[in-house]
Protein backbone atom coordinates (compact mmCIF):
# COMPACT_ATOMS: atom_id res chain seq x y z
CA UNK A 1 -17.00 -15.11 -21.50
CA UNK A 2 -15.82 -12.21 -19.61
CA UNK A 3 -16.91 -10.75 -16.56
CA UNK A 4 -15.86 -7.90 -14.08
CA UNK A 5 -12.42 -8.79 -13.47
CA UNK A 6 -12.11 -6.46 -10.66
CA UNK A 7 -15.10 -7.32 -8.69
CA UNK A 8 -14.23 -11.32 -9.18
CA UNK A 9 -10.57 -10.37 -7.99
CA UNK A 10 -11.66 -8.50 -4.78
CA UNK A 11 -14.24 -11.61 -4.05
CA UNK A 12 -11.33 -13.94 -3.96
CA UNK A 13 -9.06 -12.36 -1.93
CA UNK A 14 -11.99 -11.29 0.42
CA UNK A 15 -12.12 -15.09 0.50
CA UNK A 16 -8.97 -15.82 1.20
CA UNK A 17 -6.87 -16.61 -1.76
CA UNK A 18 -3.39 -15.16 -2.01
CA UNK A 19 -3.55 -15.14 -5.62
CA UNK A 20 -5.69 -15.14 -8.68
CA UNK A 21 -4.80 -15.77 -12.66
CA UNK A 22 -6.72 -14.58 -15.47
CA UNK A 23 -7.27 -15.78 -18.47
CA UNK A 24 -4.85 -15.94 -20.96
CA UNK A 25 -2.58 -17.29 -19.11
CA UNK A 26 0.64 -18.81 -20.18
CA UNK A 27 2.24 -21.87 -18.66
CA UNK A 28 5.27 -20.18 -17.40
CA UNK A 29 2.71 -17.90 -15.82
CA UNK A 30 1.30 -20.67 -13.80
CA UNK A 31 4.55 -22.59 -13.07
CA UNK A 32 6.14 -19.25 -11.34
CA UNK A 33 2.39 -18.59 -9.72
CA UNK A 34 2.61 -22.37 -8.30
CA UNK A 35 6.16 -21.70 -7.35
CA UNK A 36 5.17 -18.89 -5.36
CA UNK A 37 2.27 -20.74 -3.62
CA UNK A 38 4.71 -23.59 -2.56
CA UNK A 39 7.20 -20.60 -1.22
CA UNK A 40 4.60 -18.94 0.31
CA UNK A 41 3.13 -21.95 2.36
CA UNK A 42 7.12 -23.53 2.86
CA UNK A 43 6.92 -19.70 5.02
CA UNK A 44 3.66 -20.17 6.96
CA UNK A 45 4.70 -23.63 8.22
CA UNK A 46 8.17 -21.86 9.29
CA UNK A 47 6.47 -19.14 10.82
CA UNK A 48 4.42 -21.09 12.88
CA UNK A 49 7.34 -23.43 14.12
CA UNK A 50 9.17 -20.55 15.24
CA UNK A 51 5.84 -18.72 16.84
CA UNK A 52 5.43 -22.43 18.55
CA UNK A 53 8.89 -22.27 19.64
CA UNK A 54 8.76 -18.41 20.77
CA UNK A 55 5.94 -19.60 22.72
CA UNK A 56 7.82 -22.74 24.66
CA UNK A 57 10.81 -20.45 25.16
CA UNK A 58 8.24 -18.06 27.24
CA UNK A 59 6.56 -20.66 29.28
CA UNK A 60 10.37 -22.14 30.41
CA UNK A 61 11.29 -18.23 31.63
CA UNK A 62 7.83 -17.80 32.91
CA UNK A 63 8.64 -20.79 35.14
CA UNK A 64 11.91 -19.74 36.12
């Protein structure tokens, strides 16, 4: 059954999620949604090596 689409959507991302599929869906739909995911989190564990880094690279000139 369907339901407000819109109000569902803004729940989820209000919740967190970076994305959200509705129904139908196909399966290259949710192959290129999953490959996105991956990409997305593969970017958020670079970021926060190179925010960990920026951070050790601060503390060496701080001590300088």
């Amino acid at each position: 059954t369907g339901v407000d689409c819109s109000t569902q959507t803004d729940e989820c991302y209000r919740l967190g999620a970076d994305d959200y599929i509705l129904k139908p869906f196909s399966g290259t739909e949710i192959i290129a949604r999953i490959n996105s995911a991956l990409q997305l989190k593969m970017l958020r564990v670079q970021n926060k090596k190179l925010e960990a880094l920026s951070s050790l690279g601060d503390t060496i000139r701080a001590s300088e």
